[in-house]
C-alpha atoms as a PDB file:
ATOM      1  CA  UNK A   1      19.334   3.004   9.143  1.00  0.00           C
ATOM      2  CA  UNK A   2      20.021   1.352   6.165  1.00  0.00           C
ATOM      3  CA  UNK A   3      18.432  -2.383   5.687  1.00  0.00           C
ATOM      4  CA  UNK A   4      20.756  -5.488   4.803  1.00  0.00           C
ATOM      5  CA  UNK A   5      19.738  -9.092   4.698  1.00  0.00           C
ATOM      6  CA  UNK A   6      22.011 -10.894   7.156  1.00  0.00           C
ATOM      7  CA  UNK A   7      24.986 -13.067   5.544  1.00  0.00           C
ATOM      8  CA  UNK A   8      25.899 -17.019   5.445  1.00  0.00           C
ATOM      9  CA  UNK A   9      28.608 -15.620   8.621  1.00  0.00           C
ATOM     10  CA  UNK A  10      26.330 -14.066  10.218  1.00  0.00           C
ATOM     11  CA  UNK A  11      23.685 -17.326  10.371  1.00  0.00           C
ATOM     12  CA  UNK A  12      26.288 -19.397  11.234  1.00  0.00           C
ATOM     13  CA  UNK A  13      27.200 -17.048  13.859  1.00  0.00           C
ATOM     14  CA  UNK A  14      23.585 -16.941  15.349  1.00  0.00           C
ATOM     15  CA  UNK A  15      23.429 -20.670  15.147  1.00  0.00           C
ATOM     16  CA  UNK A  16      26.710 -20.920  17.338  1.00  0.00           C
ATOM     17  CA  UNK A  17      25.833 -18.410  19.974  1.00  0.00           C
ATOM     18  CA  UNK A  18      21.921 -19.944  19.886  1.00  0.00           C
ATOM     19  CA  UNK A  19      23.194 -23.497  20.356  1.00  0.00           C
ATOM     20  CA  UNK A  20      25.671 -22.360  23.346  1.00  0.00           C
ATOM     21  CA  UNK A  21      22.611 -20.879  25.357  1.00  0.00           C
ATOM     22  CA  UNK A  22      22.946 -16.781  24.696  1.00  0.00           C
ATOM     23  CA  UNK A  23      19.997 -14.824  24.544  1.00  0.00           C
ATOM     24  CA  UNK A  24      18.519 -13.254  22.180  1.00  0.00           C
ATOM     25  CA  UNK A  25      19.534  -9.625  23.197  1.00  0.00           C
ATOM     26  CA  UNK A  26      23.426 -11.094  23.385  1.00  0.00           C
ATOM     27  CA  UNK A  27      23.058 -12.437  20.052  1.00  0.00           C
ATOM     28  CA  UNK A  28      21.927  -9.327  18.191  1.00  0.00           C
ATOM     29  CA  UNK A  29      25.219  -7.331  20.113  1.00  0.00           C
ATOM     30  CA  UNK A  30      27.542 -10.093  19.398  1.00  0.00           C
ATOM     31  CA  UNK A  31      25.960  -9.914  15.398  1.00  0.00           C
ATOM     32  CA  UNK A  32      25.526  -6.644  15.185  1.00  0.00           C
ATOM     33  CA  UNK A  33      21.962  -6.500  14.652  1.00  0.00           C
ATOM     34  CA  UNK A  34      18.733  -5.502  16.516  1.00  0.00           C
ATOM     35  CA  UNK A  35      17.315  -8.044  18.931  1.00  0.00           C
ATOM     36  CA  UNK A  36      13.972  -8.325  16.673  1.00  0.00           C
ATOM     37  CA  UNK A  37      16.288  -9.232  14.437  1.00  0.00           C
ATOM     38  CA  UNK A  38      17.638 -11.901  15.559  1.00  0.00           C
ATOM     39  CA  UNK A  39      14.164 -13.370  16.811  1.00  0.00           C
ATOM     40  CA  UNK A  40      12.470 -12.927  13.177  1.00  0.00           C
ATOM     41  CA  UNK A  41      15.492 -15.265  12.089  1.00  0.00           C
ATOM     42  CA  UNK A  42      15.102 -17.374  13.973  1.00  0.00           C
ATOM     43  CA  UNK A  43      11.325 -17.455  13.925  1.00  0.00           C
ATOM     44  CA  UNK A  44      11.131 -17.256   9.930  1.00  0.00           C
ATOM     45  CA  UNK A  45      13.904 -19.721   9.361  1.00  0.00           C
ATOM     46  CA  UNK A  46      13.461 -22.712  11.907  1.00  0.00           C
ATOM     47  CA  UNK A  47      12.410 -25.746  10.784  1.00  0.00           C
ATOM     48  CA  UNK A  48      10.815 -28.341  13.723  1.00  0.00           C
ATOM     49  CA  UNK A  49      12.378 -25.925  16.700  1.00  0.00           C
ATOM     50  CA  UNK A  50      15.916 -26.086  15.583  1.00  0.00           C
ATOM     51  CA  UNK A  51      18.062 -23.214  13.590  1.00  0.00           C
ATOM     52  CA  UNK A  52      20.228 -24.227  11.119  1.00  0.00           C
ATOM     53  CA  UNK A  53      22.603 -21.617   9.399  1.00  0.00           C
ATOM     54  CA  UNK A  54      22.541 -23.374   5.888  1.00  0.00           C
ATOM     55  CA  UNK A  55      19.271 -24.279   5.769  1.00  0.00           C
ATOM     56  CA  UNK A  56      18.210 -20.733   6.743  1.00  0.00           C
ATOM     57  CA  UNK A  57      20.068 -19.130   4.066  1.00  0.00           C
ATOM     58  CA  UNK A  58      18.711 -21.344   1.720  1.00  0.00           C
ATOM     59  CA  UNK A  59      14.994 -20.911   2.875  1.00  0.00           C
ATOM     60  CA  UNK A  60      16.306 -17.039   2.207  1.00  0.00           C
ATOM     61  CA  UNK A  61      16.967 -17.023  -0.771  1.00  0.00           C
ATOM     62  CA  UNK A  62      14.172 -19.332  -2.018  1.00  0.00           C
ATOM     63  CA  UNK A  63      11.996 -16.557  -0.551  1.00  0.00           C
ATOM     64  CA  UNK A  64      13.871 -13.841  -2.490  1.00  0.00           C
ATOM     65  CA  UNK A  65      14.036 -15.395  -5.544  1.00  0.00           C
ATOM     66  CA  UNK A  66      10.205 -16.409  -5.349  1.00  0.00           C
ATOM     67  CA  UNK A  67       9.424 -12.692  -4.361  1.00  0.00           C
ATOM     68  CA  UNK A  68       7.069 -10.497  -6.924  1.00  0.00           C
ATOM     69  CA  UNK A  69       8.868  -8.617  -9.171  1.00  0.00           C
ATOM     70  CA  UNK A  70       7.488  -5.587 -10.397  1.00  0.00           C
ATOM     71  CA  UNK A  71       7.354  -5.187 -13.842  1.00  0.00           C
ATOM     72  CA  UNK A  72       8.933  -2.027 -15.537  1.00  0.00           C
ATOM     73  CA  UNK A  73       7.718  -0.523 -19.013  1.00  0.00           C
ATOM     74  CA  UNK A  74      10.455  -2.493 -21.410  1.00  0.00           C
ATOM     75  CA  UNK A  75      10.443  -0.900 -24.982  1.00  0.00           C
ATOM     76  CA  UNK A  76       9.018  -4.411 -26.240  1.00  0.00           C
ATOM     77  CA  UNK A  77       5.837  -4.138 -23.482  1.00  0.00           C
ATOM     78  CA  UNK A  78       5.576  -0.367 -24.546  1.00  0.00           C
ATOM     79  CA  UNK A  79       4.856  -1.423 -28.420  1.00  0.00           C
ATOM     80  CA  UNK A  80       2.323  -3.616 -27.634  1.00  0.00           C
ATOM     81  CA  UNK A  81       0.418  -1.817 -24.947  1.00  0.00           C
ATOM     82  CA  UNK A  82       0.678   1.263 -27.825  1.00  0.00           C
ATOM     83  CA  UNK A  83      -1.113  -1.540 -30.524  1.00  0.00           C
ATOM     84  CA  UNK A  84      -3.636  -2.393 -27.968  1.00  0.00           C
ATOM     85  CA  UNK A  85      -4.843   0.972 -26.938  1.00  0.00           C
ATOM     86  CA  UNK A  86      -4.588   1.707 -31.049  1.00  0.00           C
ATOM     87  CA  UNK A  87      -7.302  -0.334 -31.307  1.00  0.00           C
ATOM     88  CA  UNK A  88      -9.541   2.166 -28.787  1.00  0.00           C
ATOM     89  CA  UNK A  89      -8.461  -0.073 -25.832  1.00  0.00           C
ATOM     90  CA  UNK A  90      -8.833   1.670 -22.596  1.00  0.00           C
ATOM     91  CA  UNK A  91      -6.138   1.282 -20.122  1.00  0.00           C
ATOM     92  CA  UNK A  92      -8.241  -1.433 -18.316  1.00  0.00           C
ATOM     93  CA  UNK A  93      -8.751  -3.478 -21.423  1.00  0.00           C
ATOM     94  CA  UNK A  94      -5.133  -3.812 -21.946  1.00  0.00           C
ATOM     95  CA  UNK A  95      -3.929  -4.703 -18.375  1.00  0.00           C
ATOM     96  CA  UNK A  96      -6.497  -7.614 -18.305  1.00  0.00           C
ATOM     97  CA  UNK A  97      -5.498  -8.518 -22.337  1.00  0.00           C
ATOM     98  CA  UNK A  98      -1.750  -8.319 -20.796  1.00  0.00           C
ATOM     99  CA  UNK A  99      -2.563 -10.658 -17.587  1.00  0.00           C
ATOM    100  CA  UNK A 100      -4.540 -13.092 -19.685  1.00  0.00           C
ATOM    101  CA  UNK A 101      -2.561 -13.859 -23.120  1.00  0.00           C
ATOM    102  CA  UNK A 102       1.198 -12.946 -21.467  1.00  0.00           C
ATOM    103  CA  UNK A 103       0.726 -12.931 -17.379  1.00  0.00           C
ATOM    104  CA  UNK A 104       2.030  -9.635 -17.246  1.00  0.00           C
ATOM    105  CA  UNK A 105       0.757  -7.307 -14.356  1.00  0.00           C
ATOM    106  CA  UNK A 106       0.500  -4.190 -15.050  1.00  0.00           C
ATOM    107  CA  UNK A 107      -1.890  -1.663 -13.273  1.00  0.00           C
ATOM    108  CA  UNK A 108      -4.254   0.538 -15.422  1.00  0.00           C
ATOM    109  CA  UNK A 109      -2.458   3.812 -13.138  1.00  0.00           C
ATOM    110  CA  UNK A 110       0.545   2.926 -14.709  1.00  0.00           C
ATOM    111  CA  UNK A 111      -0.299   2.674 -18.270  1.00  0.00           C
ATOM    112  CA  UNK A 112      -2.707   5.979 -17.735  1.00  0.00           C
ATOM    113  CA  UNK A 113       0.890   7.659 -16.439  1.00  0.00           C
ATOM    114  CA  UNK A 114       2.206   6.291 -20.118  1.00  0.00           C
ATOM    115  CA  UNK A 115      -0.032   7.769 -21.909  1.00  0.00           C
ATOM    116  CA  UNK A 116       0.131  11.564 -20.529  1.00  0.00           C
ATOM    117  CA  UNK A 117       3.724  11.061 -20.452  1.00  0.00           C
ATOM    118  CA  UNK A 118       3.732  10.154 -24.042  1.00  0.00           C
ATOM    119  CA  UNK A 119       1.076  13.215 -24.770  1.00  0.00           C
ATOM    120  CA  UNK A 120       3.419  15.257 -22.609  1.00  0.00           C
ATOM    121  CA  UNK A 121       6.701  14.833 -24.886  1.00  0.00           C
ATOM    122  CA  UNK A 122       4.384  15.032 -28.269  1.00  0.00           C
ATOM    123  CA  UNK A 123       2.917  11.501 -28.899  1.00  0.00           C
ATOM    124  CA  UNK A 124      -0.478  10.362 -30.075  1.00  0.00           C
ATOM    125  CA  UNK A 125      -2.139   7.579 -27.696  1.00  0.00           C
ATOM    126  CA  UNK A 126      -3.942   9.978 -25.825  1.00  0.00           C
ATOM    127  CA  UNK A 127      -6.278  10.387 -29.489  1.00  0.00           C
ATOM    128  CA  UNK A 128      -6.942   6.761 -29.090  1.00  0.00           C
ATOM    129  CA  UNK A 129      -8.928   7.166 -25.791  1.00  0.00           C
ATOM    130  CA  UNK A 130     -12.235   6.957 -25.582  1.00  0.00           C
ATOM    131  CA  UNK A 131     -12.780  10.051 -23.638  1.00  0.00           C
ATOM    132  CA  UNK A 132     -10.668  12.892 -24.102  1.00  0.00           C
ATOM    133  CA  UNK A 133     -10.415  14.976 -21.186  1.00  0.00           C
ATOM    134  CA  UNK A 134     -11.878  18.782 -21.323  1.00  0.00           C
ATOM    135  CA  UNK A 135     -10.035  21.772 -22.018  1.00  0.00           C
ATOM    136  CA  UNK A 136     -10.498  24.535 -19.042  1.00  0.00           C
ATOM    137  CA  UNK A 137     -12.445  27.111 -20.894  1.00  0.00           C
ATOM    138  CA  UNK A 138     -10.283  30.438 -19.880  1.00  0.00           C
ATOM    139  CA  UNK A 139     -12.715  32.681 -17.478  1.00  0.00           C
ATOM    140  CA  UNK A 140     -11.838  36.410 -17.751  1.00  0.00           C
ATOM    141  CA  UNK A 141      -9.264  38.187 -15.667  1.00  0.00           C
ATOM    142  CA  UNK A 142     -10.784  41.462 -14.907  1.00  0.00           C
ATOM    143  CA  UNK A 143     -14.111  40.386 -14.182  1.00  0.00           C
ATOM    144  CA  UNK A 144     -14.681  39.450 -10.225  1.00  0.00           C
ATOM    145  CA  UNK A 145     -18.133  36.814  -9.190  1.00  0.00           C
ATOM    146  CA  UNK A 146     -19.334  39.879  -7.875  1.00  0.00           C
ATOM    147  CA  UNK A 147     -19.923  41.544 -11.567  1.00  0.00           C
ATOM    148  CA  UNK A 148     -21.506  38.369 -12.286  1.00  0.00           C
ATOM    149  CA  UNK A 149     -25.279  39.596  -9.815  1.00  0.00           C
ATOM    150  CA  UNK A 150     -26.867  41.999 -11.457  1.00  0.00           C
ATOM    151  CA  UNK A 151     -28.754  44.877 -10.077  1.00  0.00           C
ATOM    152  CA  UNK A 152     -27.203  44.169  -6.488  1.00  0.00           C
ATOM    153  CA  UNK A 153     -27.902  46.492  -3.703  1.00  0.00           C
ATOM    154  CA  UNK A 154     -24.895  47.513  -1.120  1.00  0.00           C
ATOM    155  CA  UNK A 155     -25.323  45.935   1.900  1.00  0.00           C
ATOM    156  CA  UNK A 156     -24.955  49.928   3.139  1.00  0.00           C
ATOM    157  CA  UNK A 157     -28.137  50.534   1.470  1.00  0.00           C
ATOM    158  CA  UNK A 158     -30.266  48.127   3.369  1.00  0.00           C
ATOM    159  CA  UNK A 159     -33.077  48.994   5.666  1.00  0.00           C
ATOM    160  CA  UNK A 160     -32.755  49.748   9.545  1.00  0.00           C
ATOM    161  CA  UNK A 161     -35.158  47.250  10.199  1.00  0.00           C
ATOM    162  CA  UNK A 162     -32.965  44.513   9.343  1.00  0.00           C
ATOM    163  CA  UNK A 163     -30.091  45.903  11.976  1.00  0.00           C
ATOM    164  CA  UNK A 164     -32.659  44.996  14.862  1.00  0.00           C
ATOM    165  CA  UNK A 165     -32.330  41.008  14.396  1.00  0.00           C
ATOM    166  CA  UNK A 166     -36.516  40.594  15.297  1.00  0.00           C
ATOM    167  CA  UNK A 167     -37.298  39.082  12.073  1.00  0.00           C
ATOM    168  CA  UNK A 168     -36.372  35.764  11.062  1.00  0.00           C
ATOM    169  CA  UNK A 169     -33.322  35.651   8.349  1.00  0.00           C
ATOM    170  CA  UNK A 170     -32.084  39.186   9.197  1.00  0.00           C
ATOM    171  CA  UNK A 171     -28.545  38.780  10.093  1.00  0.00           C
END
Protein backbone atom coordinates (compact mmCIF):
# COMPACT_ATOMS: atom_id res chain seq x y z
CA UNK A 1 0.00 0.00 0.00
CA UNK A 2 1.33 3.06 -0.96
CA UNK A 3 1.03 6.15 1.70
CA UNK A 4 -0.64 9.60 0.63
CA UNK A 5 -1.47 12.48 2.88
CA UNK A 6 -5.20 13.08 2.49
CA UNK A 7 -6.26 16.25 0.25
CA UNK A 8 -8.18 19.74 0.98
CA UNK A 9 -11.43 17.37 -0.79
CA UNK A 10 -10.95 14.85 1.09
CA UNK A 11 -11.04 17.03 4.68
CA UNK A 12 -13.80 18.74 3.56
CA UNK A 13 -15.38 15.56 2.76
CA UNK A 14 -14.72 14.07 6.32
CA UNK A 15 -15.94 17.25 7.84
CA UNK A 16 -19.36 16.87 5.89
CA UNK A 17 -20.00 13.24 6.56
CA UNK A 18 -18.60 13.89 10.47
CA UNK A 19 -20.98 16.82 10.94
CA UNK A 20 -24.08 14.72 9.40
CA UNK A 21 -23.57 11.91 12.12
CA UNK A 22 -21.61 8.90 10.00
CA UNK A 23 -19.28 6.85 11.70
CA UNK A 24 -16.10 6.53 11.53
CA UNK A 25 -15.97 3.15 9.59
CA UNK A 26 -18.61 4.94 6.91
CA UNK A 27 -16.36 7.75 6.61
CA UNK A 28 -13.14 5.95 5.72
CA UNK A 29 -15.47 3.84 2.78
CA UNK A 30 -17.13 6.91 1.64
CA UNK A 31 -13.18 8.60 1.55
CA UNK A 32 -11.52 5.91 0.57
CA UNK A 33 -9.29 5.46 3.37
CA UNK A 34 -8.77 3.10 6.37
CA UNK A 35 -10.94 3.70 9.41
CA UNK A 36 -7.65 4.55 11.60
CA UNK A 37 -7.41 6.88 9.21
CA UNK A 38 -9.99 8.74 9.49
CA UNK A 39 -9.83 8.71 13.46
CA UNK A 40 -5.99 9.96 13.49
CA UNK A 41 -7.55 13.00 11.45
CA UNK A 42 -9.65 13.70 13.26
CA UNK A 43 -7.78 13.14 16.50
CA UNK A 44 -4.50 15.05 15.22
CA UNK A 45 -6.39 17.88 13.62
CA UNK A 46 -9.32 18.95 16.05
CA UNK A 47 -9.11 21.89 17.75
CA UNK A 48 -11.63 22.23 21.14
CA UNK A 49 -13.77 18.92 19.87
CA UNK A 50 -14.71 20.24 16.53
CA UNK A 51 -13.09 19.27 12.89
CA UNK A 52 -12.62 21.79 10.59
CA UNK A 53 -11.43 20.93 6.95
CA UNK A 54 -9.36 24.23 6.49
CA UNK A 55 -8.01 24.48 9.60
CA UNK A 56 -6.86 20.84 9.45
CA UNK A 57 -5.06 21.23 6.32
CA UNK A 58 -3.44 24.08 7.54
CA UNK A 59 -2.34 22.47 10.94
CA UNK A 60 -0.95 19.82 8.07
CA UNK A 61 1.05 21.49 6.48
CA UNK A 62 2.49 23.59 9.35
CA UNK A 63 3.50 20.13 10.62
CA UNK A 64 5.15 19.22 7.29
CA UNK A 65 6.84 22.15 6.71
CA UNK A 66 8.17 22.23 10.45
CA UNK A 67 9.24 18.48 10.00
CA UNK A 68 13.25 17.60 10.27
CA UNK A 69 14.85 17.53 7.23
CA UNK A 70 17.67 15.41 6.80
CA UNK A 71 20.57 16.87 5.57
CA UNK A 72 22.35 15.40 2.41
CA UNK A 73 26.24 15.77 1.66
CA UNK A 74 25.99 19.15 -0.72
CA UNK A 75 29.40 19.70 -2.56
CA UNK A 76 29.70 23.04 -0.39
CA UNK A 77 29.23 20.82 3.16
CA UNK A 78 31.66 18.19 1.54
CA UNK A 79 34.62 20.99 1.24
CA UNK A 80 34.39 21.97 4.53
CA UNK A 81 33.94 18.73 6.37
CA UNK A 82 37.26 17.72 3.96
CA UNK A 83 39.14 21.17 5.66
CA UNK A 84 38.06 20.10 9.03
CA UNK A 85 39.17 16.55 9.09
CA UNK A 86 42.53 18.15 7.18
CA UNK A 87 43.26 19.52 10.21
CA UNK A 88 43.38 15.73 12.00
CA UNK A 89 39.67 16.22 12.97
CA UNK A 90 38.02 13.00 13.71
CA UNK A 91 34.62 12.48 12.41
CA UNK A 92 33.19 13.43 15.89
CA UNK A 93 35.05 16.68 16.06
CA UNK A 94 33.55 17.86 12.92
CA UNK A 95 29.83 16.92 13.47
CA UNK A 96 29.90 18.87 16.83
CA UNK A 97 32.20 21.92 14.95
CA UNK A 98 29.23 21.58 12.20
CA UNK A 99 26.22 21.70 14.91
CA UNK A 100 27.87 24.49 16.83
CA UNK A 101 29.27 27.28 14.27
CA UNK A 102 26.50 26.29 11.26
CA UNK A 103 23.55 24.05 13.06
CA UNK A 104 24.10 21.46 10.70
CA UNK A 105 23.39 17.78 11.86
CA UNK A 106 25.27 15.50 10.62
CA UNK A 107 26.05 12.05 12.28
CA UNK A 108 29.75 10.95 12.70
CA UNK A 109 28.37 7.33 10.66
CA UNK A 110 27.77 9.41 7.91
CA UNK A 111 30.85 11.35 7.51
CA UNK A 112 32.91 7.90 8.45
CA UNK A 113 30.79 6.44 5.17
CA UNK A 114 32.47 9.74 3.32
CA UNK A 115 35.55 9.07 4.04
CA UNK A 116 35.88 5.21 2.88
CA UNK A 117 33.85 6.20 0.04
CA UNK A 118 36.29 8.85 -0.84
CA UNK A 119 39.36 6.23 -0.02
CA UNK A 120 37.32 3.79 -2.08
CA UNK A 121 37.31 5.91 -5.50
CA UNK A 122 41.16 7.13 -4.76
CA UNK A 123 40.99 10.15 -2.34
CA UNK A 124 43.13 11.13 0.61
CA UNK A 125 41.01 11.91 3.93
CA UNK A 126 41.38 8.62 5.17
CA UNK A 127 45.54 9.81 5.75
CA UNK A 128 44.14 12.50 7.88
CA UNK A 129 42.70 10.09 10.54
CA UNK A 130 44.08 9.59 13.52
CA UNK A 131 44.05 5.89 13.44
CA UNK A 132 44.48 4.13 10.36
CA UNK A 133 42.90 0.91 10.32
CA UNK A 134 45.22 -2.44 10.03
CA UNK A 135 46.02 -4.25 7.05
CA UNK A 136 45.01 -8.20 7.38
CA UNK A 137 48.42 -9.70 7.40
CA UNK A 138 47.87 -12.63 4.60
CA UNK A 139 48.07 -16.18 6.61
CA UNK A 140 49.31 -18.99 4.31
CA UNK A 141 47.12 -21.13 2.13
CA UNK A 142 48.56 -24.52 2.40
CA UNK A 143 49.21 -24.57 5.91
CA UNK A 144 46.04 -25.97 8.12
CA UNK A 145 45.90 -24.92 12.46
CA UNK A 146 46.67 -28.37 12.73
CA UNK A 147 50.48 -27.91 11.32
CA UNK A 148 50.58 -25.16 13.67
CA UNK A 149 50.99 -28.13 17.25
CA UNK A 150 53.99 -29.54 17.10
CA UNK A 151 54.97 -32.98 18.06
CA UNK A 152 51.13 -34.02 18.24
CA UNK A 153 50.22 -37.54 18.88
CA UNK A 154 47.13 -39.23 16.80
CA UNK A 155 44.37 -39.58 18.81
CA UNK A 156 44.79 -43.50 17.36
CA UNK A 157 47.89 -43.67 19.27
CA UNK A 158 46.52 -43.03 22.68
CA UNK A 159 46.45 -45.44 25.52
CA UNK A 160 43.57 -48.06 26.28
CA UNK A 161 43.26 -46.73 29.54
CA UNK A 162 41.78 -43.63 28.44
CA UNK A 163 38.86 -45.68 26.35
CA UNK A 164 37.53 -46.88 29.88
CA UNK A 165 36.17 -43.26 31.01
CA UNK A 166 37.36 -44.11 35.05
CA UNK A 167 39.66 -41.29 35.21
CA UNK A 168 38.70 -37.83 35.37
CA UNK A 169 39.27 -35.79 31.88
CA UNK A 170 39.38 -38.97 29.73
CA UNK A 171 36.79 -38.49 27.17
Amino acid sequence: MIYKQLTLEQRYQIEALKDIGHSQQSIGQQVGVKRCTITREIKRNSVEGMYRAKRAHTLSLNRKKDARKGYKLTPERCELIDDLLGKEWSPEQVCGRLMVETGIQISSMSLYLHIYTDAQAGGKLWEHMRHARRKSKPRPKNKGIRSLIKHRRSIHERPAVVDELKRPGDL
